[in-house]
PDB file of N, CA and C in Angstrom:
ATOM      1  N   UNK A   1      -1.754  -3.091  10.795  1.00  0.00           N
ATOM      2  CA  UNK A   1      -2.118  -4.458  10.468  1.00  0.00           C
ATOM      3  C   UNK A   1      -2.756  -4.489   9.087  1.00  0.00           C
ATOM      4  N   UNK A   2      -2.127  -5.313   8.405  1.00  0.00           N
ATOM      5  CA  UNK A   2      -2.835  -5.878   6.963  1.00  0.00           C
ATOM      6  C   UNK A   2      -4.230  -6.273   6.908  1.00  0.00           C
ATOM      7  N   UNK A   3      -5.578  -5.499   6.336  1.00  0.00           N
ATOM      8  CA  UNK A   3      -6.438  -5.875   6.070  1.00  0.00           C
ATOM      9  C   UNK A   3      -6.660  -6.822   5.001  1.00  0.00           C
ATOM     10  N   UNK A   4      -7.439  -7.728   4.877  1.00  0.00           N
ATOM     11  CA  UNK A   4      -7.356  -8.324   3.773  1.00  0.00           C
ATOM     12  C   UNK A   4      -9.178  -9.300   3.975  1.00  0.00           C
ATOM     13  N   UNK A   5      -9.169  -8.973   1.838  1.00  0.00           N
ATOM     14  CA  UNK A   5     -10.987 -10.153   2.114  1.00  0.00           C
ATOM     15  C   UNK A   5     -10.482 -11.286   1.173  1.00  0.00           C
ATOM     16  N   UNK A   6     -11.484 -12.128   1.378  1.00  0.00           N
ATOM     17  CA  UNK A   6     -11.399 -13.023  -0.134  1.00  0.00           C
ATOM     18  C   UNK A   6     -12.402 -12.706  -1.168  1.00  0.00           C
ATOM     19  N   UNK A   7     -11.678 -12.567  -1.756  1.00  0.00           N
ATOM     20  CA  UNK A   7     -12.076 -12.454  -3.667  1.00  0.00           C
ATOM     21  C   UNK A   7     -12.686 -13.468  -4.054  1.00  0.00           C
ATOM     22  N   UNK A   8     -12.744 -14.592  -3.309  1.00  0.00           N
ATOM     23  CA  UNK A   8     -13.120 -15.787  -4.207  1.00  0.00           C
ATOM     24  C   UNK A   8     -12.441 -17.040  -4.556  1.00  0.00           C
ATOM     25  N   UNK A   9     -12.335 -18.088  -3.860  1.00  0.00           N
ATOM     26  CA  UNK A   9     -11.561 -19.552  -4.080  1.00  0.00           C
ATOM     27  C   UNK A   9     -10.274 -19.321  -3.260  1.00  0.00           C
ATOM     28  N   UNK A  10     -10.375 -18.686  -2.441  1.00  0.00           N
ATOM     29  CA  UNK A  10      -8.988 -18.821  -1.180  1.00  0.00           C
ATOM     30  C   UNK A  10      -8.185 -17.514  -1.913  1.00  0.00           C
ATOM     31  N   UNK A  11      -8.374 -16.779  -2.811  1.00  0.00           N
ATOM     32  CA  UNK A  11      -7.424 -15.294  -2.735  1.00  0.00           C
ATOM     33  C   UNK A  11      -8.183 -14.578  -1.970  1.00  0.00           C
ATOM     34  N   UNK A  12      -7.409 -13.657  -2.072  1.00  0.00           N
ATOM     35  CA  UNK A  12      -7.400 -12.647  -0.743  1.00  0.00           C
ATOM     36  C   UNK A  12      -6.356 -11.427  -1.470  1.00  0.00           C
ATOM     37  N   UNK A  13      -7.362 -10.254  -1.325  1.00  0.00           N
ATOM     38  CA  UNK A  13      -6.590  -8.783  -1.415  1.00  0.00           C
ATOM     39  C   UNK A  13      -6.795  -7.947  -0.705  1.00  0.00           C
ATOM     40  N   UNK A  14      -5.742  -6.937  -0.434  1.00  0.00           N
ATOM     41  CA  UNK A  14      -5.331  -5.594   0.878  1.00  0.00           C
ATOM     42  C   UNK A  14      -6.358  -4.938   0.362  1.00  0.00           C
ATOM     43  N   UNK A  15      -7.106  -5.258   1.537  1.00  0.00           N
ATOM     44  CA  UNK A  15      -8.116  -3.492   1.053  1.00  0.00           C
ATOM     45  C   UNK A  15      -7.750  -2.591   1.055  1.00  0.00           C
ATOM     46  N   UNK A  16      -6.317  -2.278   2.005  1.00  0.00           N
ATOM     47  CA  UNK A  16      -5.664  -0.864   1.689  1.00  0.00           C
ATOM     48  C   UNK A  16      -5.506  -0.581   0.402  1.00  0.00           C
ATOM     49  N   UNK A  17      -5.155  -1.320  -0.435  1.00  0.00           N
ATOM     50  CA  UNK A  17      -4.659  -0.865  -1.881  1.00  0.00           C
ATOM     51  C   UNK A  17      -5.803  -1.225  -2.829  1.00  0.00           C
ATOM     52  N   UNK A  18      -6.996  -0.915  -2.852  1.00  0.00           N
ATOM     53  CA  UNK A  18      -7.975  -1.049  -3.285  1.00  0.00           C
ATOM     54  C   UNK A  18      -8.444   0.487  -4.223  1.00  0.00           C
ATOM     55  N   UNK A  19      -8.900   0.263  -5.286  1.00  0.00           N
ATOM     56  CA  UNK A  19      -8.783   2.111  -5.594  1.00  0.00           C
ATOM     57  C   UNK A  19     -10.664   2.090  -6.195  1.00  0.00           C
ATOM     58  N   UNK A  20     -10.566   0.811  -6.872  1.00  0.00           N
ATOM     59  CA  UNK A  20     -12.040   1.012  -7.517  1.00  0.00           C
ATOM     60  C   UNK A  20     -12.258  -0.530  -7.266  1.00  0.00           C
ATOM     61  N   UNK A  21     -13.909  -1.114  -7.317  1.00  0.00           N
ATOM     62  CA  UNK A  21     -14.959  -2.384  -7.809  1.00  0.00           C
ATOM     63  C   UNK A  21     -15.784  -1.652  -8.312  1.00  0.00           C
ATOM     64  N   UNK A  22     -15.541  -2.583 -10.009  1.00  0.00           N
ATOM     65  CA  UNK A  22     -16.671  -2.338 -10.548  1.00  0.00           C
ATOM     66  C   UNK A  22     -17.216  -3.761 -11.037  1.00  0.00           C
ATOM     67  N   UNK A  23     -18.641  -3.577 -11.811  1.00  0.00           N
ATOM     68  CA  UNK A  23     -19.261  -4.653 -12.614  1.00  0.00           C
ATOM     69  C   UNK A  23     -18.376  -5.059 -13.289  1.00  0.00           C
ATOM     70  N   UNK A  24     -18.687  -6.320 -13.919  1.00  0.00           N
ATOM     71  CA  UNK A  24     -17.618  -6.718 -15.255  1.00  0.00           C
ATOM     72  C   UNK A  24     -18.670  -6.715 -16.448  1.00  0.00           C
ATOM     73  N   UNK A  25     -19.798  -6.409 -16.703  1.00  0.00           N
ATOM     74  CA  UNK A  25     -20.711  -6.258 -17.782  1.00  0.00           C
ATOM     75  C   UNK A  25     -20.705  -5.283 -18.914  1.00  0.00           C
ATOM     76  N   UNK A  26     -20.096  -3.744 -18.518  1.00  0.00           N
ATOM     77  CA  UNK A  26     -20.321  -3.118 -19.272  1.00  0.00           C
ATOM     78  C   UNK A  26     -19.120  -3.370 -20.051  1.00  0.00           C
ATOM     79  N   UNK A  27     -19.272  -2.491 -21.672  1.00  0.00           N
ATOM     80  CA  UNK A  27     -18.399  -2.377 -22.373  1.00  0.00           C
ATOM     81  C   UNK A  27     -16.819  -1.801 -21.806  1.00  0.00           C
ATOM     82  N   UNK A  28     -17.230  -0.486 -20.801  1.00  0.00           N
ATOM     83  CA  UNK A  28     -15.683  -0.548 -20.541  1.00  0.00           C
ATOM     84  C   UNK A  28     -14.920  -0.699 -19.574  1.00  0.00           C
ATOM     85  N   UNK A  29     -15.741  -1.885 -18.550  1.00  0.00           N
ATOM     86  CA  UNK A  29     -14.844  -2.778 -18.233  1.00  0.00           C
ATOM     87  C   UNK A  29     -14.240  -4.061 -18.613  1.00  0.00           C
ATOM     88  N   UNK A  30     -15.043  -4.053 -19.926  1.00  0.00           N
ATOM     89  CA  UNK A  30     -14.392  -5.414 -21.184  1.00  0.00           C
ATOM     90  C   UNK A  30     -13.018  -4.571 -21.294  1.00  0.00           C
ATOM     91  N   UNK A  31     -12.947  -3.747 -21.445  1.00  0.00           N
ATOM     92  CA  UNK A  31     -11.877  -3.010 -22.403  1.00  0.00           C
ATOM     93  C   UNK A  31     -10.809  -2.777 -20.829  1.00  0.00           C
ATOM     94  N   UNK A  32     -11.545  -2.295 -20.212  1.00  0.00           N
ATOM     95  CA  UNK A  32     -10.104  -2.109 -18.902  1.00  0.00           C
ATOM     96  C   UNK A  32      -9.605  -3.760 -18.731  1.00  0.00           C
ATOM     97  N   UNK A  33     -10.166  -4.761 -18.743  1.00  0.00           N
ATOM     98  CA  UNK A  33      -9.667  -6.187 -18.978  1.00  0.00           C
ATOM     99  C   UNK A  33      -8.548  -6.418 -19.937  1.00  0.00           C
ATOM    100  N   UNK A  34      -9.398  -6.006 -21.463  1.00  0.00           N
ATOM    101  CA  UNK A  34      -8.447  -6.099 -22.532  1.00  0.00           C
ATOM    102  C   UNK A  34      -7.101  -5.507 -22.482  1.00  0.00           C
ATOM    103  N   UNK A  35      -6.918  -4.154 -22.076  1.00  0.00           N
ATOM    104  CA  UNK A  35      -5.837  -3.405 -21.656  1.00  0.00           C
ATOM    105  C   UNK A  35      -5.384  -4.038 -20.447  1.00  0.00           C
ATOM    106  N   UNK A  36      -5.719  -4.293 -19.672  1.00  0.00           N
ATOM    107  CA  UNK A  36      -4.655  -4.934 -18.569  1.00  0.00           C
ATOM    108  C   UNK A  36      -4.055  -6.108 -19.230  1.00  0.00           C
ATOM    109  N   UNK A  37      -4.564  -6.499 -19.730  1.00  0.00           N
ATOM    110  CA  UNK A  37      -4.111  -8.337 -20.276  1.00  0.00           C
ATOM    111  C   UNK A  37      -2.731  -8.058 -21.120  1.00  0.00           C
ATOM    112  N   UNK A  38      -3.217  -6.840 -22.289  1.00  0.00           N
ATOM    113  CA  UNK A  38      -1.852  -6.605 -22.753  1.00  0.00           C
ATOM    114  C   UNK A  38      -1.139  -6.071 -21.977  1.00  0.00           C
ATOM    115  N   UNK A  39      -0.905  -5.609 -21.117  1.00  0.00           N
ATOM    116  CA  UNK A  39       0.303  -4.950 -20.391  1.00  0.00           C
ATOM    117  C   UNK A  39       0.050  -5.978 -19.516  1.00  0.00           C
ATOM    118  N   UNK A  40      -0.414  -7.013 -19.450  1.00  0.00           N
ATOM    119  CA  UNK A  40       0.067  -8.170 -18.044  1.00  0.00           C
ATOM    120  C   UNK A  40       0.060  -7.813 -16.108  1.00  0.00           C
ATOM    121  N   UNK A  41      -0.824  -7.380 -16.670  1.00  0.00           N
ATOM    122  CA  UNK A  41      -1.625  -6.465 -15.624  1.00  0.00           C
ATOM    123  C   UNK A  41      -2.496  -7.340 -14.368  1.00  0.00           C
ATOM    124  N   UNK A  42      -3.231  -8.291 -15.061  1.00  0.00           N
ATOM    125  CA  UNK A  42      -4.364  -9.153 -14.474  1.00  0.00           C
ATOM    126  C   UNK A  42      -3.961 -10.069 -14.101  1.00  0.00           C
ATOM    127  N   UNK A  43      -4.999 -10.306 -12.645  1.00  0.00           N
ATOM    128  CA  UNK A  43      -4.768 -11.184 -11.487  1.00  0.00           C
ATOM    129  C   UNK A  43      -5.825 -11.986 -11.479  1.00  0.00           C
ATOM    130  N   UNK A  44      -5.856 -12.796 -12.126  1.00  0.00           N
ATOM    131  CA  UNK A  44      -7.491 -13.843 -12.658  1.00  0.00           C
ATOM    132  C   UNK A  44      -7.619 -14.846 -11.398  1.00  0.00           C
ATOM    133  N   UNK A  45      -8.812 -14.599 -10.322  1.00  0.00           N
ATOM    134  CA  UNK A  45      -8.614 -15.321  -9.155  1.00  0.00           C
ATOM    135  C   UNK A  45     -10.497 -15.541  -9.508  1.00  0.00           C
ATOM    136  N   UNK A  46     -10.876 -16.054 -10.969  1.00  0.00           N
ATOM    137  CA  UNK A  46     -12.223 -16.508 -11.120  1.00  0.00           C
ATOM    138  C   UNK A  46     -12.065 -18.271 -10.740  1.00  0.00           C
ATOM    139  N   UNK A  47     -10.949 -18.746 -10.864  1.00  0.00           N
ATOM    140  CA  UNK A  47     -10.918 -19.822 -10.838  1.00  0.00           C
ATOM    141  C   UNK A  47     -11.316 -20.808 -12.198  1.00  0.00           C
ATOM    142  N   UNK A  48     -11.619 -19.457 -13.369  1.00  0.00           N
ATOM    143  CA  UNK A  48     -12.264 -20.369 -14.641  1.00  0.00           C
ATOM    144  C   UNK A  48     -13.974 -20.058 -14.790  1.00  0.00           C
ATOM    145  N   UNK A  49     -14.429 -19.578 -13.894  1.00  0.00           N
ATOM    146  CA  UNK A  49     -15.352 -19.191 -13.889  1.00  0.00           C
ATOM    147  C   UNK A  49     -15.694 -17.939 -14.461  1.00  0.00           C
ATOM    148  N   UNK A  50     -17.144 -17.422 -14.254  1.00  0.00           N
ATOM    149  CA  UNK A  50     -17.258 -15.850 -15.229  1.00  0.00           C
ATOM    150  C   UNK A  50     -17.233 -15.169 -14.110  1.00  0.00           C
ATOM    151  N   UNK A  51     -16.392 -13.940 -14.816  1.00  0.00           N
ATOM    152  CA  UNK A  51     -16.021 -12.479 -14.125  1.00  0.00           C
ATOM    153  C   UNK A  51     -17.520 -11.395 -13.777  1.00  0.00           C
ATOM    154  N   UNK A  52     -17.056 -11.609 -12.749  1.00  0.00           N
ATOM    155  CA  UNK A  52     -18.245 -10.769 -12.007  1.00  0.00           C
ATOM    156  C   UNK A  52     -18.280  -9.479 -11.759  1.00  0.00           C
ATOM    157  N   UNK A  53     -16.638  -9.248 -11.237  1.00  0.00           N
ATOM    158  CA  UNK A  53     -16.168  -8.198 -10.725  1.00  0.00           C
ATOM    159  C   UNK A  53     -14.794  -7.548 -10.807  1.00  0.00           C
ATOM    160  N   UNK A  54     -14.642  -6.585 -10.971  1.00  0.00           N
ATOM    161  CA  UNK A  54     -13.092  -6.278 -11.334  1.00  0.00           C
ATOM    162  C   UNK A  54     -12.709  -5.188 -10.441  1.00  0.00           C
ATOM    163  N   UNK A  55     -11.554  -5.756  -9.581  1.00  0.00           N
ATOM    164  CA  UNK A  55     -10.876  -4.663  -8.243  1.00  0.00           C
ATOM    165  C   UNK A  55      -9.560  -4.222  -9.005  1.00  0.00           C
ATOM    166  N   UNK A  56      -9.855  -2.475  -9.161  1.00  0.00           N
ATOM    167  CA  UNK A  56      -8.373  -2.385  -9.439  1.00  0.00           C
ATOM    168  C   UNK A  56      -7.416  -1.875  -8.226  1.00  0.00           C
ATOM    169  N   UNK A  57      -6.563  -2.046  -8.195  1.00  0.00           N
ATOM    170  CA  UNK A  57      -5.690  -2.006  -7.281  1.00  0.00           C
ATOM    171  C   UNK A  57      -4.178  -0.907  -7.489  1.00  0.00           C
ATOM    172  N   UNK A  58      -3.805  -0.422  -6.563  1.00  0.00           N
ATOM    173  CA  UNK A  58      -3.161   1.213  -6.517  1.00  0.00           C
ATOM    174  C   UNK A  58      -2.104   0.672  -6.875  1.00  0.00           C
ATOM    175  N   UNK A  59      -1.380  -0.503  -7.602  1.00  0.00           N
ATOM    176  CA  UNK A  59      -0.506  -1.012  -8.480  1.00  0.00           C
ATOM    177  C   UNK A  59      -1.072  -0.829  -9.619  1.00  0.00           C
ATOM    178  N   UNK A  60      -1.834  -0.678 -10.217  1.00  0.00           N
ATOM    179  CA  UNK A  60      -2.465  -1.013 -11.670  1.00  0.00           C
ATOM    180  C   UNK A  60      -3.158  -1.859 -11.915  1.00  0.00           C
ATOM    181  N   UNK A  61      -3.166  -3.046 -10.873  1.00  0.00           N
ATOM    182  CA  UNK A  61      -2.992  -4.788 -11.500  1.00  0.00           C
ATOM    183  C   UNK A  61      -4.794  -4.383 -11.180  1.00  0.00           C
ATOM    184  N   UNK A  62      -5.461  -5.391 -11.869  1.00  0.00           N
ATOM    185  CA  UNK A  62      -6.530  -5.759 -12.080  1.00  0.00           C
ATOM    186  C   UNK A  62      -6.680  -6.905 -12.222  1.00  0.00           C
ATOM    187  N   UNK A  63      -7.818  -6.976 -10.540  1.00  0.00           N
ATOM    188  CA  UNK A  63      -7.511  -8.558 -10.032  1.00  0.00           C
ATOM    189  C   UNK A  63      -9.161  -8.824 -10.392  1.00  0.00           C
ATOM    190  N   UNK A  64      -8.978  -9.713 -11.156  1.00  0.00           N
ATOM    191  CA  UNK A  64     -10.947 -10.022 -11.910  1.00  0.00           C
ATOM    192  C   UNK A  64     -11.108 -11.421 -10.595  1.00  0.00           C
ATOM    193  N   UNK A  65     -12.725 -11.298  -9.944  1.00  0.00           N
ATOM    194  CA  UNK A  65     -13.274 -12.667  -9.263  1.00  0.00           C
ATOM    195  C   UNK A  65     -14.638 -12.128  -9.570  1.00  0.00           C
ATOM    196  N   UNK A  66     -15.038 -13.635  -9.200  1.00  0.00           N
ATOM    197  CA  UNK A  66     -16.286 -14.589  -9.844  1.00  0.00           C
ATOM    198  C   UNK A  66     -17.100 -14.086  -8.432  1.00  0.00           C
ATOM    199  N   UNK A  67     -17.100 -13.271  -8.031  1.00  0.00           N
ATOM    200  CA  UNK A  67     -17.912 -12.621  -6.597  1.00  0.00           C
ATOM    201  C   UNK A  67     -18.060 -11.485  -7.386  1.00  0.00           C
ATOM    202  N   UNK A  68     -19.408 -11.280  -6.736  1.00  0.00           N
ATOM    203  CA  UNK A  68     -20.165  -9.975  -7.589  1.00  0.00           C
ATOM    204  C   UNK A  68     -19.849  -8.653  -6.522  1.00  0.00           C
ATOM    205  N   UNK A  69     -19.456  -7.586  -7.279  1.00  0.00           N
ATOM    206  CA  UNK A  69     -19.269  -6.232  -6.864  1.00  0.00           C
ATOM    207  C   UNK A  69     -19.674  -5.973  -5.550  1.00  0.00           C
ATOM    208  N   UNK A  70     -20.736  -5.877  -5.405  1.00  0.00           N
ATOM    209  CA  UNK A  70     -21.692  -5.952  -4.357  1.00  0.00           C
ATOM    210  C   UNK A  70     -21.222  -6.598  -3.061  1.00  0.00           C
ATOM    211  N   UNK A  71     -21.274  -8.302  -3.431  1.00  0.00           N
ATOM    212  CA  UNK A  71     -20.596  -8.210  -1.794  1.00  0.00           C
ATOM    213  C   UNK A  71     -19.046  -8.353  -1.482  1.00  0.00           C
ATOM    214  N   UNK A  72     -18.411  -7.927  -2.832  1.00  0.00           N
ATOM    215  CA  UNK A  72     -16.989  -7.521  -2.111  1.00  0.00           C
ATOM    216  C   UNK A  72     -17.000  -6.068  -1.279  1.00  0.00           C
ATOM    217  N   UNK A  73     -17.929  -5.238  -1.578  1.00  0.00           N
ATOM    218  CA  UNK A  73     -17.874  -4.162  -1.254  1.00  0.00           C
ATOM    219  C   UNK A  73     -18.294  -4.245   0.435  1.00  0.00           C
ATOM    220  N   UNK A  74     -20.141  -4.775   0.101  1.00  0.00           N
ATOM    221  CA  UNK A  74     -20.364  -5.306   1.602  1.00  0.00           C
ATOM    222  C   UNK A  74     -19.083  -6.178   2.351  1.00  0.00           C
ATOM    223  N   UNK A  75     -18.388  -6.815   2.244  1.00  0.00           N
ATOM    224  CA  UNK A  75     -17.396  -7.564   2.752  1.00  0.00           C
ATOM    225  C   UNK A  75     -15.826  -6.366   3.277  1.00  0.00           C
ATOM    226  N   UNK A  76     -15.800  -5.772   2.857  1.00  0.00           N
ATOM    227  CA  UNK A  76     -14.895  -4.268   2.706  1.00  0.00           C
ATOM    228  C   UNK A  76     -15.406  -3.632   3.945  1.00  0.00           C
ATOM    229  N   UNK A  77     -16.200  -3.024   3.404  1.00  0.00           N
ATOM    230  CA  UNK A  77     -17.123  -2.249   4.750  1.00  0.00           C
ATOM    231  C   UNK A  77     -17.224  -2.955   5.864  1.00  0.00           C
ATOM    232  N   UNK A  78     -17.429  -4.322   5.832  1.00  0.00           N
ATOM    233  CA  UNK A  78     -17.421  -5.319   7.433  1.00  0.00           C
ATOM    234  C   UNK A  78     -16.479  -5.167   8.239  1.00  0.00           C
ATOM    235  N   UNK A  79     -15.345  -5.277   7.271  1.00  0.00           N
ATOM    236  CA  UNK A  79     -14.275  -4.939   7.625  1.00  0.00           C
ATOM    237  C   UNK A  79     -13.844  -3.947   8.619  1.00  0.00           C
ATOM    238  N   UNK A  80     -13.502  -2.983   7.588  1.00  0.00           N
ATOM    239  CA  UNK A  80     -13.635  -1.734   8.067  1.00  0.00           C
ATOM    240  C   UNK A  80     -14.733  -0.956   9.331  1.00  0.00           C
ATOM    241  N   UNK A  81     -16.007  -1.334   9.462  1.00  0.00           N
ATOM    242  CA  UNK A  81     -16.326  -0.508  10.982  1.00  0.00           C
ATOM    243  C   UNK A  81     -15.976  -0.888  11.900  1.00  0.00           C
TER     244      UNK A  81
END
């Protein structure tokens, strides 16, 4: 069965294919942004809002939401026990 959380404004991603969450503050997750964008990589589910958090995913794609690291992770783990 497909696990799945929301990211934020009705998306929703497989936690199976989940590889990393990180902050979106430091310098190089500006830059893992910048690089996904050119290769068309990113899955912008902020709704327009500021990036909180960036899930990369065992495709490459880097799906940025406006939910902070933290409780996607707590939300993951709920999941999961």
């Amino acid at each position: 069965m497909r696990k799945v959380i929301n990211v934020g404004y009705g998306n929703n991603v497989n936690i199976d294919k989940v590889l990393a969450i990180v902050n979106a503050e430091s310098s190089p997750s500006r830059r893992l942004i910048k690089n996904a964008k050119e290769k068309g990589l990113v899955v912008d589910a902020t709704e327009g809002n500021k990036t909180a958090a960036i899930i990369v995913m065992e495709s490459d794609k880097v799906v940025l939401s406006a939910i902070s690291a933290d409780t996607i992770r707590k939300r993951i783990n709920t999941i999961k026990e």
